[in-house]
N, C-alpha and C. Protein backbone atom coordinates (compact mmCIF):
# COMPACT_ATOMS: atom_id res chain seq x y z
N UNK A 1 -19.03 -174.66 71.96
CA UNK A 1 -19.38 -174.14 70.66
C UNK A 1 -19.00 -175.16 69.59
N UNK A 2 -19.95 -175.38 68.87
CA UNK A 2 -19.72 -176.61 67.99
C UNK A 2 -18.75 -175.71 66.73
N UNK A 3 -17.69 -176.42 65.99
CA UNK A 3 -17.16 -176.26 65.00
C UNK A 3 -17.60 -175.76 64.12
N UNK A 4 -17.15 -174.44 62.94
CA UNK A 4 -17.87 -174.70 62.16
C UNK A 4 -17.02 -174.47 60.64
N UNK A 5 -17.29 -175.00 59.92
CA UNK A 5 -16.72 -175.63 58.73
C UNK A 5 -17.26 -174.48 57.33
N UNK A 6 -16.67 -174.04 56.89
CA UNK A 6 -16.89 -173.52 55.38
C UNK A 6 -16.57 -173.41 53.95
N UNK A 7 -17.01 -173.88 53.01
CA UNK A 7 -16.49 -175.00 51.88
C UNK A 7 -17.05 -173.47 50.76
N UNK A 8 -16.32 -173.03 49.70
CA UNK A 8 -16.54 -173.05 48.68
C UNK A 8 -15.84 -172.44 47.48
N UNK A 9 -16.55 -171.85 46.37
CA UNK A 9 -15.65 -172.23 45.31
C UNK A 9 -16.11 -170.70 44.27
N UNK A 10 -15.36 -170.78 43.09
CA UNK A 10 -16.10 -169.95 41.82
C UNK A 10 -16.40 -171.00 40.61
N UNK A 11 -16.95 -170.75 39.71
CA UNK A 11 -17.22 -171.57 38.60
C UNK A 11 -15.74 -170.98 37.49
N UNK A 12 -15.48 -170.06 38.17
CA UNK A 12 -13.96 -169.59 37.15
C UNK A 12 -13.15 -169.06 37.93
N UNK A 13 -12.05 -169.17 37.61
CA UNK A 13 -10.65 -168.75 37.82
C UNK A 13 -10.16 -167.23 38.47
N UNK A 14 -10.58 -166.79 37.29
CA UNK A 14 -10.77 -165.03 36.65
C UNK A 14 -11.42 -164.87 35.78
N UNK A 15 -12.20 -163.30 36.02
CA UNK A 15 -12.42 -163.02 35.26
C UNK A 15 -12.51 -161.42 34.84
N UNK A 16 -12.90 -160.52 33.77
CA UNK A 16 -12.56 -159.20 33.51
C UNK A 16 -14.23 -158.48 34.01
N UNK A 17 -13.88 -157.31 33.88
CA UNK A 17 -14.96 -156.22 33.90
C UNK A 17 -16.06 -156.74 32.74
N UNK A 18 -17.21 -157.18 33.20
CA UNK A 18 -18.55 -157.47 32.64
C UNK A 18 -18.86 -159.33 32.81
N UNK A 19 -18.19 -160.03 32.63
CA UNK A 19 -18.10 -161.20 32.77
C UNK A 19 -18.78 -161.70 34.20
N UNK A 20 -19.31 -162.67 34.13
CA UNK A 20 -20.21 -163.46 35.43
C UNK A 20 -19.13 -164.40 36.14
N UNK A 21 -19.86 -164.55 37.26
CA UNK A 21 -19.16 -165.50 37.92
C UNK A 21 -19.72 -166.14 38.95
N UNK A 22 -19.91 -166.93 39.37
CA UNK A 22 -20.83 -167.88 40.26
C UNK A 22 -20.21 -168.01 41.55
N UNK A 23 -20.80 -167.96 42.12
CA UNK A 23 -19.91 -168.47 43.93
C UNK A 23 -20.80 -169.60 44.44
N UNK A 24 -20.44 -171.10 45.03
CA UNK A 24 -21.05 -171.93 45.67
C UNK A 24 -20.14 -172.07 47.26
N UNK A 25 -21.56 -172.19 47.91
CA UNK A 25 -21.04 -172.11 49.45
C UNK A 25 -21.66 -173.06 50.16
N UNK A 26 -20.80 -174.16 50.94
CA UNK A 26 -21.31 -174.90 52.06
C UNK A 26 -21.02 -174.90 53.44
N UNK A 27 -21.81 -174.90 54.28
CA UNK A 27 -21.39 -173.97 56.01
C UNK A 27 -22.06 -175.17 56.69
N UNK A 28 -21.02 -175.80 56.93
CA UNK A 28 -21.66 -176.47 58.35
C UNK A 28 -21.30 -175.86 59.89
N UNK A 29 -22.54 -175.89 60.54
CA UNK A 29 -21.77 -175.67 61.88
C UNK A 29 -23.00 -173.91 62.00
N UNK A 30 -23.21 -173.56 61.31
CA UNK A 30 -23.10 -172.03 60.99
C UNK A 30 -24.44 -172.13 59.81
N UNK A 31 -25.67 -171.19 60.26
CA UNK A 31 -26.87 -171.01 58.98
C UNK A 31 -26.40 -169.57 58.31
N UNK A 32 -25.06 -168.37 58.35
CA UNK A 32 -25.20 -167.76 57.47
C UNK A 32 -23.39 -167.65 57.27
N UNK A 33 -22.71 -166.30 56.66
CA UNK A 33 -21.69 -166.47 56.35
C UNK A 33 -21.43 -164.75 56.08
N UNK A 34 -20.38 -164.41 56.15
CA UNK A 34 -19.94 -163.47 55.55
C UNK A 34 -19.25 -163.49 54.27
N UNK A 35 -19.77 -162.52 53.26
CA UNK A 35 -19.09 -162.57 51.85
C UNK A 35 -18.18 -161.47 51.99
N UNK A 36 -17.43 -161.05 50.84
CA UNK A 36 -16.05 -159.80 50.63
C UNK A 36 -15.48 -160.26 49.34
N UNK A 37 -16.28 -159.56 48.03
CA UNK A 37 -15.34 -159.87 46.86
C UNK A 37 -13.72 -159.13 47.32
N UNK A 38 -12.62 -159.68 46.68
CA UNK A 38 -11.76 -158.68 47.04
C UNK A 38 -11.06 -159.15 45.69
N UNK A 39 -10.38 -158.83 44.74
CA UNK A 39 -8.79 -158.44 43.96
C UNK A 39 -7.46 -158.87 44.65
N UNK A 40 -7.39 -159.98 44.37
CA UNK A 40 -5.89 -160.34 44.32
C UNK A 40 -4.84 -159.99 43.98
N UNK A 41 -4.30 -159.12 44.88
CA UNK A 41 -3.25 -158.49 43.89
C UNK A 41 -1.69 -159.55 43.94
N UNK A 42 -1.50 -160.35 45.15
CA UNK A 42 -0.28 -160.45 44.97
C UNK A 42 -0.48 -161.87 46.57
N UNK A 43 -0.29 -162.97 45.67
CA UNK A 43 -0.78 -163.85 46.92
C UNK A 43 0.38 -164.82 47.62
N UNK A 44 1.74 -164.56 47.63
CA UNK A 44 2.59 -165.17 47.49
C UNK A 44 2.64 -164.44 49.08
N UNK A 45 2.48 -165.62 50.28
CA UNK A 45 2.91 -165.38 51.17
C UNK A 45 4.43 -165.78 52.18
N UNK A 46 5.39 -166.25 51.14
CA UNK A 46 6.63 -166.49 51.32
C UNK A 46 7.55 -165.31 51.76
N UNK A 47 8.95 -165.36 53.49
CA UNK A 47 8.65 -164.17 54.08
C UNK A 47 10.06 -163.41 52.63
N UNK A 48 10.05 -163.79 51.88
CA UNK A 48 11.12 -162.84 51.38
C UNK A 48 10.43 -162.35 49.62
N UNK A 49 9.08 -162.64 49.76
CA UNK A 49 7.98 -162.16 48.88
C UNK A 49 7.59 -160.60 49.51
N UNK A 50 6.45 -160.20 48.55
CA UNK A 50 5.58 -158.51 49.08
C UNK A 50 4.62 -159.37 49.69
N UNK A 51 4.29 -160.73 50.14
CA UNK A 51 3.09 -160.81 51.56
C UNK A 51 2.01 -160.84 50.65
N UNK A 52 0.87 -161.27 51.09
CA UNK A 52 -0.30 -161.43 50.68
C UNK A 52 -1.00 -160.21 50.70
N UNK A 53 -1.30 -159.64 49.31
CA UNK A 53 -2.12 -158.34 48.78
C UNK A 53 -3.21 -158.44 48.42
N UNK A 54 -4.10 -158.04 48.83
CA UNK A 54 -5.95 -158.00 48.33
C UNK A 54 -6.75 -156.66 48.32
N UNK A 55 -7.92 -156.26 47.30
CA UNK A 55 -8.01 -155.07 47.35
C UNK A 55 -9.49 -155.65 47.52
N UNK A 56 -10.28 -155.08 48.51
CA UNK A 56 -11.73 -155.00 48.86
C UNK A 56 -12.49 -154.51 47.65
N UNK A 57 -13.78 -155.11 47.03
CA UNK A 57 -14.20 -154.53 45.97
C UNK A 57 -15.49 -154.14 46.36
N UNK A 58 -15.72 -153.40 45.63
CA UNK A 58 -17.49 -153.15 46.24
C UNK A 58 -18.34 -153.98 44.97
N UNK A 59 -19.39 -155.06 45.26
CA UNK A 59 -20.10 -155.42 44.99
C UNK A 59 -21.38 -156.10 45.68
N UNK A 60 -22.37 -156.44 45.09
CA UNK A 60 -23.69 -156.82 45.65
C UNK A 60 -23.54 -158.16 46.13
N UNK A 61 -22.71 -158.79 46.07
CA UNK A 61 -22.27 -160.45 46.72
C UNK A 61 -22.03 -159.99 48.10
N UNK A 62 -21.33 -158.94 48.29
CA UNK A 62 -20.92 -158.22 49.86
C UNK A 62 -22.03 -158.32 50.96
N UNK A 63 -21.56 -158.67 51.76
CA UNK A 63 -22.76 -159.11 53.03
C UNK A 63 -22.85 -160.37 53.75
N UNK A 64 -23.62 -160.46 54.82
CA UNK A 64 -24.43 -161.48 55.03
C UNK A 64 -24.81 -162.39 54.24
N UNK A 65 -24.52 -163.80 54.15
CA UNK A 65 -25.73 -164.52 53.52
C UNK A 65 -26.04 -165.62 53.63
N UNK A 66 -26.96 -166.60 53.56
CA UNK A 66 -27.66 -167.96 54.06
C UNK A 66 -27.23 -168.91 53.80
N UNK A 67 -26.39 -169.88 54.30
CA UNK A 67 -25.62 -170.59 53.77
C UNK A 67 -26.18 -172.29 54.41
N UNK A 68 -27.28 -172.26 53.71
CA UNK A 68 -27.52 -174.22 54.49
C UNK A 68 -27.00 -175.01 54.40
N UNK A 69 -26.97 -176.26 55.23
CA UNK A 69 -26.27 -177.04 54.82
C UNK A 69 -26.34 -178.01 54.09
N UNK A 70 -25.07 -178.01 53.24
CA UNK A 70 -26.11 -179.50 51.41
C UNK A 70 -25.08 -180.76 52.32
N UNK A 71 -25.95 -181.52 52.00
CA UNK A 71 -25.71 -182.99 52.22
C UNK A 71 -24.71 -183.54 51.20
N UNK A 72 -24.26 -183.03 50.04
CA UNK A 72 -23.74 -183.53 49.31
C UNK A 72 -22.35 -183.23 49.37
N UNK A 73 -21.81 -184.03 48.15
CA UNK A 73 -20.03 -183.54 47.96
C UNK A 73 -19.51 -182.10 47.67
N UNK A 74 -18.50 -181.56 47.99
CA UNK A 74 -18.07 -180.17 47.72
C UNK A 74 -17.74 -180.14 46.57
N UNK A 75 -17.76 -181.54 45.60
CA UNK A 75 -17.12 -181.09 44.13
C UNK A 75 -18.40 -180.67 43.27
N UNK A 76 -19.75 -181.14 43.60
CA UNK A 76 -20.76 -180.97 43.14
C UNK A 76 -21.61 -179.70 43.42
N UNK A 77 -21.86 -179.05 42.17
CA UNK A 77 -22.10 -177.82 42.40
C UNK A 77 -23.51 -177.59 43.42
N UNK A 78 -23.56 -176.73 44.30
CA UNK A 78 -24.57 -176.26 45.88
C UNK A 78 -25.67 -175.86 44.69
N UNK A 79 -26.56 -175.88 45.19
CA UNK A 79 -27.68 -175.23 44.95
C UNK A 79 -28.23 -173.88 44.93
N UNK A 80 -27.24 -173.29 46.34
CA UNK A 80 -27.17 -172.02 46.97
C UNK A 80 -26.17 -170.81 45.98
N UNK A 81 -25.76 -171.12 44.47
CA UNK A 81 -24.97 -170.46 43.72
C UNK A 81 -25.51 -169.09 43.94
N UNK A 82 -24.83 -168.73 43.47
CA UNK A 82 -25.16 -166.70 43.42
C UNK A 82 -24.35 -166.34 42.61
N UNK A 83 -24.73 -165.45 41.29
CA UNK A 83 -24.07 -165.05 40.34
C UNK A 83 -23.77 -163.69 40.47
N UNK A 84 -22.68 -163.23 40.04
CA UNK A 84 -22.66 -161.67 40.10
C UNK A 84 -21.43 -161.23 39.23
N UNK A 85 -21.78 -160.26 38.66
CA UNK A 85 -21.13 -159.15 37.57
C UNK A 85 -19.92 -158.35 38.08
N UNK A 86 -18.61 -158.77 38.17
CA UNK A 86 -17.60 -157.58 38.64
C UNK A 86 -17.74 -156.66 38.04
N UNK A 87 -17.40 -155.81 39.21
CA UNK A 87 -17.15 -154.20 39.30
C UNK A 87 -16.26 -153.91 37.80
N UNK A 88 -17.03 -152.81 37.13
CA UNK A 88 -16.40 -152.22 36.07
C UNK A 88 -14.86 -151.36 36.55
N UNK A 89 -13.91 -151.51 36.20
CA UNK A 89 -12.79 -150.60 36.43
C UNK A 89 -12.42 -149.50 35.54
């Protein structure tokens, strides 16, 4: 089974209820990918920390999706972006 490699990123940091946000994805090895927005609650996995916390979100990024492979650098934004609106809280 050949290796397979998966590269990507957001165009921001954070962001709040209504605000956009971009996801770029590069998959070698592999033509699709699994997505999972999730909420960070608490990412400090040091053992005398609360452990790494994440809350599953429901949004339309969730799923399956096609991830070709770009020939180019990972700092340069994919082609394959997908924008999407977090979940109102």
């Amino acid at each position: 089974m050949a290796q397979q490699k998966i590269f990507g990123y957001a165009n921001r940091i954070s962001v709040r209820p209504g605000d956009n946000i971009s996801f770029f994805v590069n998959c070698d090895g592999a033509s699709e990918a699994q997505a999972q927005l999730v909420r960070l609650v608490h990412g400090d996995t040091h053992e005398a920390g609360p452990g790494h916390v994440e809350v599953e979100l429901e949004c339309p990024v969730n799923g399956r999706w096609a991830v070709p492979v770009m020939r180019q650098p990972i700092i340069s934004p994919a082609r394959n972006g997908t924008s999407v609106s977090p979940p109102k809280s």
